[in-house]
N, C-alpha and C. Protein backbone atom coordinates (compact mmCIF):
# COMPACT_ATOMS: atom_id res chain seq x y z
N UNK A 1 19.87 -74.39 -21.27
CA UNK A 1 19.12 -75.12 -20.27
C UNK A 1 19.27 -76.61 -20.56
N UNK A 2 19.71 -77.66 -19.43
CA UNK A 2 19.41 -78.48 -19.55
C UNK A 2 19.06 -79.42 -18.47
N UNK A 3 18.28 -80.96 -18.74
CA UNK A 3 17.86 -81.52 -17.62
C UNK A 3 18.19 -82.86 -17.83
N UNK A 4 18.51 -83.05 -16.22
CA UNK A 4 19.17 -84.21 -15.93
C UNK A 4 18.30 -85.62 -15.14
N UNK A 5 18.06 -86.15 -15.94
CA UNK A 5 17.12 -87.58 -15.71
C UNK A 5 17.37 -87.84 -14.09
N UNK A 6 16.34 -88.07 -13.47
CA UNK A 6 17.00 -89.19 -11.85
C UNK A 6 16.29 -90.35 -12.85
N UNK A 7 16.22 -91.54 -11.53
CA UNK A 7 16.03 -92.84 -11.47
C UNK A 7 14.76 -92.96 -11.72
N UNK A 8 13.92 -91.95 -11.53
CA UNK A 8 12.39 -92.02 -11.42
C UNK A 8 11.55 -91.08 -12.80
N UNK A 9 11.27 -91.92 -13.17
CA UNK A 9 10.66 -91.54 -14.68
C UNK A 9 10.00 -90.19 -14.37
N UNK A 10 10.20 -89.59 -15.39
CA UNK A 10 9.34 -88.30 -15.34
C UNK A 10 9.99 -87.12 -14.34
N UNK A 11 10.70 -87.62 -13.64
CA UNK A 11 10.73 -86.42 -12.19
C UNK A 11 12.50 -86.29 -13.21
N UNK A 12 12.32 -84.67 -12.67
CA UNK A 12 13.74 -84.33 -13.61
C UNK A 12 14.40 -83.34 -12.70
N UNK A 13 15.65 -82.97 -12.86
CA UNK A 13 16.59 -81.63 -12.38
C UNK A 13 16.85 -80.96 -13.67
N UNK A 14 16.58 -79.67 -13.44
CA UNK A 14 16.59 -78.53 -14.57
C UNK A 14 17.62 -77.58 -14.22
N UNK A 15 18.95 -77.43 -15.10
CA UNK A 15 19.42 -76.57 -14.78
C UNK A 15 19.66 -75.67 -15.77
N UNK A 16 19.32 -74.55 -15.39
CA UNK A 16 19.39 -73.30 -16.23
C UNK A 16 20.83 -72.95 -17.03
N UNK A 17 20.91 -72.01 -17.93
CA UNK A 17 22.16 -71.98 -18.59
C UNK A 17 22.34 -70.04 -17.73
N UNK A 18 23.29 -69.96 -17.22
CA UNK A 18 23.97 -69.09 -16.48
C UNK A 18 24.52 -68.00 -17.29
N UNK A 19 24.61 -66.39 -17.57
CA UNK A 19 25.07 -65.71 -18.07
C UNK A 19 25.76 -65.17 -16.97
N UNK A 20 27.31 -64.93 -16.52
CA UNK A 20 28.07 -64.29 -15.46
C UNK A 20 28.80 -63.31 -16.43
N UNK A 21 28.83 -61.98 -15.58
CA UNK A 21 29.70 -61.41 -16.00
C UNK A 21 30.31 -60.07 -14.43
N UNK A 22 31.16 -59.18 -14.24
CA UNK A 22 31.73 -58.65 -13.20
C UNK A 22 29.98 -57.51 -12.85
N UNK A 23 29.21 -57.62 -13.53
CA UNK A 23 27.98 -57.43 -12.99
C UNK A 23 27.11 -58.11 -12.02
N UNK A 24 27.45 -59.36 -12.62
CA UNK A 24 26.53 -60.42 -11.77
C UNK A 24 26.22 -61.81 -12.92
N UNK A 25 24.87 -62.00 -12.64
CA UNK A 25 24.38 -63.06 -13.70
C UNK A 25 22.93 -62.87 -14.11
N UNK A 26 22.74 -63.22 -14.78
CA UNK A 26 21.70 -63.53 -15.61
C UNK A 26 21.12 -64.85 -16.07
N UNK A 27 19.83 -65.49 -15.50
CA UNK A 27 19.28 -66.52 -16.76
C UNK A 27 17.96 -67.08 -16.88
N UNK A 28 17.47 -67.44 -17.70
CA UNK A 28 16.02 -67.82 -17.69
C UNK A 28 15.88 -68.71 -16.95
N UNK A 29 14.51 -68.64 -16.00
CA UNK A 29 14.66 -69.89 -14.75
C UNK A 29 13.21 -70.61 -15.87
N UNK A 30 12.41 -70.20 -16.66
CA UNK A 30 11.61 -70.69 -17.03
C UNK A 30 11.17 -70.48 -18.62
N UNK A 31 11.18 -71.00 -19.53
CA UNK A 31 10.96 -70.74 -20.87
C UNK A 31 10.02 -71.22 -21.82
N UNK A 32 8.96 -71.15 -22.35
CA UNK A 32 7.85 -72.15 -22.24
C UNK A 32 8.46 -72.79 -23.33
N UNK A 33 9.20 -72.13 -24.49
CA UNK A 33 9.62 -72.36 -25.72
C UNK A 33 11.08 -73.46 -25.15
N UNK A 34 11.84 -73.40 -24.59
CA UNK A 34 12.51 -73.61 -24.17
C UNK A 34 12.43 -75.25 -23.70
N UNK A 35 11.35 -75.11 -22.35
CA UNK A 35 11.18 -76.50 -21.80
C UNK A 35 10.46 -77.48 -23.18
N UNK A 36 9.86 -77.07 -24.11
CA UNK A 36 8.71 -77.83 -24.76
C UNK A 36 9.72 -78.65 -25.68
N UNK A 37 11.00 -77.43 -26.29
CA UNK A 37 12.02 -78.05 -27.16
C UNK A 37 12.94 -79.24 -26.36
N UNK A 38 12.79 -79.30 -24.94
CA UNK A 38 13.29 -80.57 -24.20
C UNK A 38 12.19 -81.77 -23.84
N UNK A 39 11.24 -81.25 -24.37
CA UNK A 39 10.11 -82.32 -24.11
C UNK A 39 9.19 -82.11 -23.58
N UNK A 40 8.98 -80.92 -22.54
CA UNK A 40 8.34 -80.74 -21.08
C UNK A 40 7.28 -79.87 -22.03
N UNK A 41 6.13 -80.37 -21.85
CA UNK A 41 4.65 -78.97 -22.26
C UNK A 41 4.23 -78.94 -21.10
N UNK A 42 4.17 -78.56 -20.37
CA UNK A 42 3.17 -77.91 -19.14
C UNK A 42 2.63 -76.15 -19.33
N UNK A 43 1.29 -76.25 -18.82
CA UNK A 43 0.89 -74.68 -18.80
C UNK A 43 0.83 -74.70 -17.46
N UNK A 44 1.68 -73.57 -16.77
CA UNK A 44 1.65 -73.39 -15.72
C UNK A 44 0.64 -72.07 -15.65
N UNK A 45 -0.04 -71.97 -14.29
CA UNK A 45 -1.19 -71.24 -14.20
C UNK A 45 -1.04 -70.42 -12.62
N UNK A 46 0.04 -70.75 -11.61
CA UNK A 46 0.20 -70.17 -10.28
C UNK A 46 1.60 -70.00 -10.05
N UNK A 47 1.97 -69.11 -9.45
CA UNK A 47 3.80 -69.00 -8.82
C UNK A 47 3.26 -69.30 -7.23
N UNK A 48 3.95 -69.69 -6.53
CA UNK A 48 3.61 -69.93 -5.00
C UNK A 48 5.37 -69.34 -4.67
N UNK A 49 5.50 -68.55 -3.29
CA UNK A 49 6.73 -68.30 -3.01
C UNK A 49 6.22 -68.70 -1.26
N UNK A 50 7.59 -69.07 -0.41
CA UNK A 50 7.38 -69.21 0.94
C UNK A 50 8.87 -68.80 1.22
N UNK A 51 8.84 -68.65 2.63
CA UNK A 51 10.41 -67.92 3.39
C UNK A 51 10.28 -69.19 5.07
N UNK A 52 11.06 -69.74 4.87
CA UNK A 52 11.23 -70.13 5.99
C UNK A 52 12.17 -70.71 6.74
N UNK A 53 12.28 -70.53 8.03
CA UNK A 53 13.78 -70.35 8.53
C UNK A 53 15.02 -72.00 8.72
N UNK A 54 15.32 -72.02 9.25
CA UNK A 54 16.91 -73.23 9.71
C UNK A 54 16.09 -74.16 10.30
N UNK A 55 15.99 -75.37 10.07
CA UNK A 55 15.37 -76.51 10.79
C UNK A 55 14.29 -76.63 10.08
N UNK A 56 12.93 -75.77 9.58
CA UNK A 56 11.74 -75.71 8.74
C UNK A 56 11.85 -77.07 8.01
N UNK A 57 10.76 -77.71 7.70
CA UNK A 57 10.41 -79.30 7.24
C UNK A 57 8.80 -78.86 6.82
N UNK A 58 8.67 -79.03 5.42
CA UNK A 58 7.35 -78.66 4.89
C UNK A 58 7.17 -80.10 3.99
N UNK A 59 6.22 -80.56 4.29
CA UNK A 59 5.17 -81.50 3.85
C UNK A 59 5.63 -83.36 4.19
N UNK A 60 5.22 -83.56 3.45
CA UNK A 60 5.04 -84.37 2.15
C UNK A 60 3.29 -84.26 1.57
N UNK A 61 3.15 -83.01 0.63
CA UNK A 61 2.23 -82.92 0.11
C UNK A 61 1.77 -83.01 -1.38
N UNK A 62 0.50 -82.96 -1.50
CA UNK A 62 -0.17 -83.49 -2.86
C UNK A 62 -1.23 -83.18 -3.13
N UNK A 63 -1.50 -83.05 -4.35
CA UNK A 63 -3.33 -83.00 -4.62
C UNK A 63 -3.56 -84.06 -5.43
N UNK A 64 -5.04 -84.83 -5.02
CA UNK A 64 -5.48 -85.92 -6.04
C UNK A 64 -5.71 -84.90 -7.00
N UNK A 65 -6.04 -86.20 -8.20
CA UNK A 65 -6.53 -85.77 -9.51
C UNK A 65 -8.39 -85.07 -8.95
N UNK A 66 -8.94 -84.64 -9.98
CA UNK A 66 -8.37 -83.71 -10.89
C UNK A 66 -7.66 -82.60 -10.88
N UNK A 67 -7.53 -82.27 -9.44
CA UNK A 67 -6.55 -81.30 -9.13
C UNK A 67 -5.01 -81.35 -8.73
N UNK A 68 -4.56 -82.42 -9.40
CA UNK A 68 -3.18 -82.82 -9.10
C UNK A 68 -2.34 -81.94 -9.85
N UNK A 69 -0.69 -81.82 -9.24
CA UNK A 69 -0.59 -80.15 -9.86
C UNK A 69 1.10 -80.88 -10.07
N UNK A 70 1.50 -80.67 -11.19
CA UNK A 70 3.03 -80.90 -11.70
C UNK A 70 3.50 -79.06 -11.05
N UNK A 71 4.73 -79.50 -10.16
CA UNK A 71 5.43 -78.54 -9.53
C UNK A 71 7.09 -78.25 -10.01
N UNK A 72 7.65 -77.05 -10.73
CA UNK A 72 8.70 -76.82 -10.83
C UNK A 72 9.34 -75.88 -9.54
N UNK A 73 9.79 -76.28 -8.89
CA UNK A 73 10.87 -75.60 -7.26
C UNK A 73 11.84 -75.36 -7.77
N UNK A 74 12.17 -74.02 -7.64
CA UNK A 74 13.52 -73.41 -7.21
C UNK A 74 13.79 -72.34 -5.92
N UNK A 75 14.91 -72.26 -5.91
CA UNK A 75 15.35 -71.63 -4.14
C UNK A 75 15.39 -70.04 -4.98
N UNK A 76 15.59 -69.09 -4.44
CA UNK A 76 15.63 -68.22 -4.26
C UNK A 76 16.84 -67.09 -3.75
N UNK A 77 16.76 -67.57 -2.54
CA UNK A 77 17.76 -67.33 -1.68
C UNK A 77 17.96 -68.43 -0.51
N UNK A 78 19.20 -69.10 -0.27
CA UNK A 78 19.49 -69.91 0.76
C UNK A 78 19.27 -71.56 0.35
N UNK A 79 19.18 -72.68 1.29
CA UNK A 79 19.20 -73.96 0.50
C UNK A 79 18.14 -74.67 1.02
N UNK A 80 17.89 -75.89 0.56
CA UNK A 80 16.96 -76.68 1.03
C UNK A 80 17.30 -78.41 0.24
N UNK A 81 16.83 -79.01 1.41
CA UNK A 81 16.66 -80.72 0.58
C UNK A 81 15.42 -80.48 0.14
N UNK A 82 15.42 -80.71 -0.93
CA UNK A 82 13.85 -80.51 -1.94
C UNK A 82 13.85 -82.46 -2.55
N UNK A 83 12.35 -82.78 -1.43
CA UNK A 83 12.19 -84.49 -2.21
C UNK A 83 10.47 -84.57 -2.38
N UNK A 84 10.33 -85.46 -3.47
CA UNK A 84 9.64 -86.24 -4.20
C UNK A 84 9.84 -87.58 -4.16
N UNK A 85 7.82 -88.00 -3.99
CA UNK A 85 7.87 -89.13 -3.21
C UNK A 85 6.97 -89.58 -4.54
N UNK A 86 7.32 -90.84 -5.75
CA UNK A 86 6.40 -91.16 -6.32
C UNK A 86 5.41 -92.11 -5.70
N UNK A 87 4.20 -91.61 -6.15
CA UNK A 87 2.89 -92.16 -5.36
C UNK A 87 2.22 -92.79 -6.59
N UNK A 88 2.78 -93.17 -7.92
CA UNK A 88 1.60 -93.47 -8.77
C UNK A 88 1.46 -95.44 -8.52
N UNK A 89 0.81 -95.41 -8.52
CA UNK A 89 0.62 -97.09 -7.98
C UNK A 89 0.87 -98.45 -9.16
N UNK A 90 1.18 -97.69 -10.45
CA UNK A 90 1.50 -98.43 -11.49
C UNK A 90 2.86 -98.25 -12.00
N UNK A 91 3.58 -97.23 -11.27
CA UNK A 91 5.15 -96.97 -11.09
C UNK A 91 6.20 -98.30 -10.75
N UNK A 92 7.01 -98.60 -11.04
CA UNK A 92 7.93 -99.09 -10.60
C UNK A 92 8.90 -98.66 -9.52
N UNK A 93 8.76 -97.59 -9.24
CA UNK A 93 8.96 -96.78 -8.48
C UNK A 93 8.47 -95.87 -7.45
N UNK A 94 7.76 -96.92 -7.12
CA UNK A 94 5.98 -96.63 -6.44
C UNK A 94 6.32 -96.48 -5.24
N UNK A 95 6.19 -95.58 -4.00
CA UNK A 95 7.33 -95.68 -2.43
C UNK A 95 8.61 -95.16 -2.45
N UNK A 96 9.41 -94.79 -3.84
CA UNK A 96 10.84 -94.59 -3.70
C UNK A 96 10.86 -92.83 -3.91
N UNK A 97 11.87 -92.39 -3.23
CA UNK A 97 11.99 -91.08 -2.80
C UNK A 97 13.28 -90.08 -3.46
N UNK A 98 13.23 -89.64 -4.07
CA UNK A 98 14.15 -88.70 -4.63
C UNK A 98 14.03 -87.48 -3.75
N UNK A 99 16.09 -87.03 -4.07
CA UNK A 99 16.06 -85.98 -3.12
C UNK A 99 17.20 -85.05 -3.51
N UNK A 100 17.75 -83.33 -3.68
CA UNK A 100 18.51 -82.78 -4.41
C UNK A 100 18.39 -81.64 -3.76
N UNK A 101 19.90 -81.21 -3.53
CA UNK A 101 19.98 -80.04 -3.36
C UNK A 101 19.76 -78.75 -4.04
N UNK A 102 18.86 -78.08 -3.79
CA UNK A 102 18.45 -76.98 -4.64
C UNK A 102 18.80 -75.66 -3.38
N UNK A 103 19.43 -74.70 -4.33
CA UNK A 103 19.92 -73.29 -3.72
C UNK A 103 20.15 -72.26 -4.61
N UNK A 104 20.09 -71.01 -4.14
CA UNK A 104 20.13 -69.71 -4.58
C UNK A 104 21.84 -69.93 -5.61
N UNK A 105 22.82 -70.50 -4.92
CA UNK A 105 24.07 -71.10 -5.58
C UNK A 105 23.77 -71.08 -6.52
N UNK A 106 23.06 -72.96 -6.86
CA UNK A 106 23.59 -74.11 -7.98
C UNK A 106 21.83 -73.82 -8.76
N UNK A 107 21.03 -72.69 -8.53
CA UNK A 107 20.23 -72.38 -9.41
C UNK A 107 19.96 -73.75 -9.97
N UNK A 108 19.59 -74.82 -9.45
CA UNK A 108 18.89 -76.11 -9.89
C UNK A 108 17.13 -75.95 -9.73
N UNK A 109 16.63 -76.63 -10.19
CA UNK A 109 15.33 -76.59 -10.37
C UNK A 109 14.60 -77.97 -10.26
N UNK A 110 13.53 -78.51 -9.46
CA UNK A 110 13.03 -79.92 -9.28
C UNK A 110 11.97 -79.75 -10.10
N UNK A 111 11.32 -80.40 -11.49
CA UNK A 111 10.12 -80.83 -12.06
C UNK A 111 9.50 -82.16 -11.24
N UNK A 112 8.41 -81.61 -10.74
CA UNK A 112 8.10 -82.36 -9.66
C UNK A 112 6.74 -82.86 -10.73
N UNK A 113 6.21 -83.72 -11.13
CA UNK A 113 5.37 -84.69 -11.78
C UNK A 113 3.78 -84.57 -11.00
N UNK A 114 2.86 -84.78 -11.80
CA UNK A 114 1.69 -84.80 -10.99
C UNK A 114 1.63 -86.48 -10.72
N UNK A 115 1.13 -86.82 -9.01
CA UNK A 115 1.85 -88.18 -8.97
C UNK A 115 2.65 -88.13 -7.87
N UNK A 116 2.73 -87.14 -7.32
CA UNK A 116 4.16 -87.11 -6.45
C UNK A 116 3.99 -86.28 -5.33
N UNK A 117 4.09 -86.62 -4.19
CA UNK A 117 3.97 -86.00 -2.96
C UNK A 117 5.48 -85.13 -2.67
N UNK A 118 5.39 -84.28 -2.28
CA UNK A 118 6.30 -83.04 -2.58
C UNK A 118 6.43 -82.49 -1.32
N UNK A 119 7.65 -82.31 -0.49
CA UNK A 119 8.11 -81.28 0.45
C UNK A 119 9.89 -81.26 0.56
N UNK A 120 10.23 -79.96 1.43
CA UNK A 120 11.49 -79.72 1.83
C UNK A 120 11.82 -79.43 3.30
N UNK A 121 13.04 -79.66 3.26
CA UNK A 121 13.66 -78.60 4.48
C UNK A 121 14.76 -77.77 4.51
N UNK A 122 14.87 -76.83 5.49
CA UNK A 122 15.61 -75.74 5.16
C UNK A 122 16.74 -76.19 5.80
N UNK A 123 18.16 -75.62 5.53
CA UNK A 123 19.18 -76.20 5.59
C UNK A 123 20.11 -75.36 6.14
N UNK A 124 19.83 -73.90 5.33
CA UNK A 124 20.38 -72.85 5.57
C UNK A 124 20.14 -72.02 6.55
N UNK A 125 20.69 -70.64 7.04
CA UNK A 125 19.98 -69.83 8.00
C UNK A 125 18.36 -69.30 7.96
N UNK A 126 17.98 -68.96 6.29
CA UNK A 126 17.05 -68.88 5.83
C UNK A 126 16.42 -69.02 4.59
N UNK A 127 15.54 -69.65 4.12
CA UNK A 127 15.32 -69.94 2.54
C UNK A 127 13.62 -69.33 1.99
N UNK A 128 14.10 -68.55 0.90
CA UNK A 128 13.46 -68.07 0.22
C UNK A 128 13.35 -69.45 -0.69
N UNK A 129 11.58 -70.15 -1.05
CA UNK A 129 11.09 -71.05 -2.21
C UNK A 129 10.39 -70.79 -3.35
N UNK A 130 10.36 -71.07 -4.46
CA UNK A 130 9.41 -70.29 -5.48
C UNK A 130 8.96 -71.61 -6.16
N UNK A 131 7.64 -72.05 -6.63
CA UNK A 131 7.64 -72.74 -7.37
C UNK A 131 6.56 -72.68 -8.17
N UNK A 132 5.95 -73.28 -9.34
CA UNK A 132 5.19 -72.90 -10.13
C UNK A 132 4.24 -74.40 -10.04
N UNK A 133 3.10 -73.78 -10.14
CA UNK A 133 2.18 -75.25 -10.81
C UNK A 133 1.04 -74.67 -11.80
N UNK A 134 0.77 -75.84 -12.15
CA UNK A 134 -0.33 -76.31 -13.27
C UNK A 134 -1.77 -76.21 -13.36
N UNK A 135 -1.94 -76.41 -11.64
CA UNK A 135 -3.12 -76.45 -11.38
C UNK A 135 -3.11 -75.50 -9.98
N UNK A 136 -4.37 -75.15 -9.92
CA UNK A 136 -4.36 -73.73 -8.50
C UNK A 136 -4.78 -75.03 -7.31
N UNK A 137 -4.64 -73.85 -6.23
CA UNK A 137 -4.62 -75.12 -4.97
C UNK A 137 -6.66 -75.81 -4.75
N UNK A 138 -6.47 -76.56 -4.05
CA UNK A 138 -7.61 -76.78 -3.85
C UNK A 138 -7.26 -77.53 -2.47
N UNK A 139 -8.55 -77.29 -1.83
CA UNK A 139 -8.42 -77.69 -0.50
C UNK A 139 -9.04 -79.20 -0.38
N UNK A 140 -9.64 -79.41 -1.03
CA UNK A 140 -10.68 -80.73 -0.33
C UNK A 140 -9.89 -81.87 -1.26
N UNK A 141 -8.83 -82.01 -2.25
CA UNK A 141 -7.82 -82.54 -3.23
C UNK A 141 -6.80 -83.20 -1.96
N UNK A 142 -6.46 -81.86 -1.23
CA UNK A 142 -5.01 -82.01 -0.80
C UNK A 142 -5.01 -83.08 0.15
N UNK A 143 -3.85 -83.79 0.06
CA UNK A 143 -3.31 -84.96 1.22
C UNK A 143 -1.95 -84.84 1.19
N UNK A 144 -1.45 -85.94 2.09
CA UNK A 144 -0.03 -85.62 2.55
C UNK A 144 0.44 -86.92 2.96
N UNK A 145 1.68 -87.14 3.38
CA UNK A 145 2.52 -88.53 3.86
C UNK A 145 3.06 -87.73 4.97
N UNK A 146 3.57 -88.62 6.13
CA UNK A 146 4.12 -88.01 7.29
C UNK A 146 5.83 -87.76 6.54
N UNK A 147 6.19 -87.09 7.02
CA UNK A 147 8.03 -86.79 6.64
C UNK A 147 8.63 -87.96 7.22
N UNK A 148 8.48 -88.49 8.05
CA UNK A 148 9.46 -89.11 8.95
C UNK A 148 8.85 -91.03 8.68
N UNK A 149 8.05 -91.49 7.47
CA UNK A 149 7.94 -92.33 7.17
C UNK A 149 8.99 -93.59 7.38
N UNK A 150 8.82 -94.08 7.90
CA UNK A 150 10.06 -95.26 8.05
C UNK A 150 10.24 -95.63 6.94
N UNK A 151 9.48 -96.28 5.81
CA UNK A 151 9.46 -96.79 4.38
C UNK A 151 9.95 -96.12 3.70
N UNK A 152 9.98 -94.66 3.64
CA UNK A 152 10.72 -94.06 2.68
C UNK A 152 12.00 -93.65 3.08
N UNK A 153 12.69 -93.58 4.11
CA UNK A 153 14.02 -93.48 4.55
C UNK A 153 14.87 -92.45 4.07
N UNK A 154 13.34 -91.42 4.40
CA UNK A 154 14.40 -90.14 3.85
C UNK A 154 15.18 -88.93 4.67
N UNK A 155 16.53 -88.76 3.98
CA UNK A 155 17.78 -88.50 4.98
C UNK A 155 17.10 -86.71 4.44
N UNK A 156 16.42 -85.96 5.38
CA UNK A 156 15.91 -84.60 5.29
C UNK A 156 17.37 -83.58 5.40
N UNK A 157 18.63 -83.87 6.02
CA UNK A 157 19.57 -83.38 6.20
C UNK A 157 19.74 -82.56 7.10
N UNK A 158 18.82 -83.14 8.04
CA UNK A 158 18.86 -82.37 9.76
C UNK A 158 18.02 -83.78 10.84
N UNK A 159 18.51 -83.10 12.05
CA UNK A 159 17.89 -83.81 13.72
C UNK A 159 16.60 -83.69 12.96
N UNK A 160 15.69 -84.49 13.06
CA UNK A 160 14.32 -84.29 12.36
C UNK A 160 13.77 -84.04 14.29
N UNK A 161 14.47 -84.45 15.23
CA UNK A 161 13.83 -84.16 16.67
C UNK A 161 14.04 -82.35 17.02
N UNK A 162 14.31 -81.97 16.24
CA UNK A 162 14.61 -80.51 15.97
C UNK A 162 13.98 -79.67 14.60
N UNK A 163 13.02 -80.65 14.03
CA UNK A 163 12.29 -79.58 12.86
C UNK A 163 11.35 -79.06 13.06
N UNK A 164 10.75 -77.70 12.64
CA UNK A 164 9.92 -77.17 12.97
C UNK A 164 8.98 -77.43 11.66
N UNK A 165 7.81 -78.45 12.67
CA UNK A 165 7.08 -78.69 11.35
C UNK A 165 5.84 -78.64 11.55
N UNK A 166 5.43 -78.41 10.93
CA UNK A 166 3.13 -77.87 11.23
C UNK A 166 2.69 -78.69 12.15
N UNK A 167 1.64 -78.34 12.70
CA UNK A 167 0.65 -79.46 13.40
C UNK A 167 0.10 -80.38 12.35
N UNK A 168 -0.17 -79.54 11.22
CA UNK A 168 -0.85 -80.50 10.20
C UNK A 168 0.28 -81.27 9.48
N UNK A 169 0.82 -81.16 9.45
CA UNK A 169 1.88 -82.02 8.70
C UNK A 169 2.84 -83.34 10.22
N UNK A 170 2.86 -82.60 11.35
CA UNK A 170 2.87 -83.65 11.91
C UNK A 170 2.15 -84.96 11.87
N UNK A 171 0.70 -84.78 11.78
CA UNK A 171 -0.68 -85.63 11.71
C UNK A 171 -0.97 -86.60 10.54
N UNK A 172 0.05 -86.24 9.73
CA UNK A 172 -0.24 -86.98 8.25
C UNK A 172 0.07 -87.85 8.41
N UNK A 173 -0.84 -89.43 7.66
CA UNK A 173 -0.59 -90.67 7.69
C UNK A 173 0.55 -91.21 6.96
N UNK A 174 1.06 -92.17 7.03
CA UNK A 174 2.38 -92.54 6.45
C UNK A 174 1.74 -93.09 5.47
N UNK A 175 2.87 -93.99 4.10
CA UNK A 175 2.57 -93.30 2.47
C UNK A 175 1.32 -95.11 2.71
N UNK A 176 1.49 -96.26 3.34
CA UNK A 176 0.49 -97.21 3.25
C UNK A 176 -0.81 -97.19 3.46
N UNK A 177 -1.26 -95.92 4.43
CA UNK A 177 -2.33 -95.43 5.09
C UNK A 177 -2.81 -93.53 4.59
N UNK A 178 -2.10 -93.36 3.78
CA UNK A 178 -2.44 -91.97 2.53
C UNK A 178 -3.77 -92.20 1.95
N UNK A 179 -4.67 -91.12 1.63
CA UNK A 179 -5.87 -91.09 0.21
C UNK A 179 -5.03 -90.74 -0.78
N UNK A 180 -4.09 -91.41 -1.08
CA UNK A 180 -3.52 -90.95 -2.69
C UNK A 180 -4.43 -91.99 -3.79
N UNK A 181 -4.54 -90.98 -5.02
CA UNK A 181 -5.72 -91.73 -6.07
C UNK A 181 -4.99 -91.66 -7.04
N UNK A 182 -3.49 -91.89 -7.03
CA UNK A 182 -2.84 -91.71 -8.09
C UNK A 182 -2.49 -93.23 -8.79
């Protein structure tokens, strides 16, 4: 297993070490022993899985503290632009948007930071998501950024006049006008 730094402190790509053979493959997508010997301690406490189809655009979501939740994403089956938006206000990197292809393929993995407003879109015909957090959901925590933020200029990898995206996630304020308490 190993992980590959972006630009934005803390937020990482994890890629698993692959066993292939004329069977198939094999490999640990998660290791507690594993991540801790790369640095990473997190106790994760929830798996969340979702299925959703070609065009699909989910979030830009978050929970304040104390229920803010460090998220590891991986695909499943099929692909997705999987981005992270750091929101911590003492960041240098405070507004800037990371973004990576994650798929059933290239078995990549996003460590998504508590701090960080979090969504994808589907790319493929259909995508199976799995991801793990830290903290369980909470409702009265959660906020969101609109997707289609002008400031963050993020390329989702589709007609965004063609995504199928919530009512509630349409409605979300862009990242200047957010309750982020990060």
């Amino acid at each position: 297993m190993k992980i590959e730094e972006t630009f934005i402190k803390d937020l990482v790509v994890v890629e698993p070490t692959v066993f292939g053979d004329e069977r198939g493959y094999f490999f640990e997508a998660y290791s507690k022993t594993k991540f801790k010997d790369l640095g990473i301690e997190i106790e994760f406490v929830q798996d969340n899985q979702s299925f959703s189809k070609k065009g699909t655009l989910r979030g830009l979501h978050y929970q304040n503290p104390p229920f803010a939740q460090t998220k590891l994403v991986r695909v499943l089956e099929g692909e997705i632009i999987d981005v992270a938006v750091d929101l911590r206000k003492d960041s240098p990197t405070y507004g800037k948007s990371f973004s990576v292809l994650l798929s059933a393929e290239n078995k990549k993995q996003l460590l998504v930071p508590q701090g960080f407003a979090h969504g994808f879109s589907v790319i493929s015909e259909t995508a199976s998501v799995m991801y793990k957090c830290d903290q369980f959901y909470n409702k009265a925590s959660e906020g969101g950024i609109k997707f289609d933020d002008p400031s963050l200029n993020i390329d989702w990898g589709m007609n965004l006049d063609e995504a199928i995206v919530s009512e509630k996630d349409q409605i979300l304020p862009f990242i200047d006008n957010c309750n982020s308490l990060f």
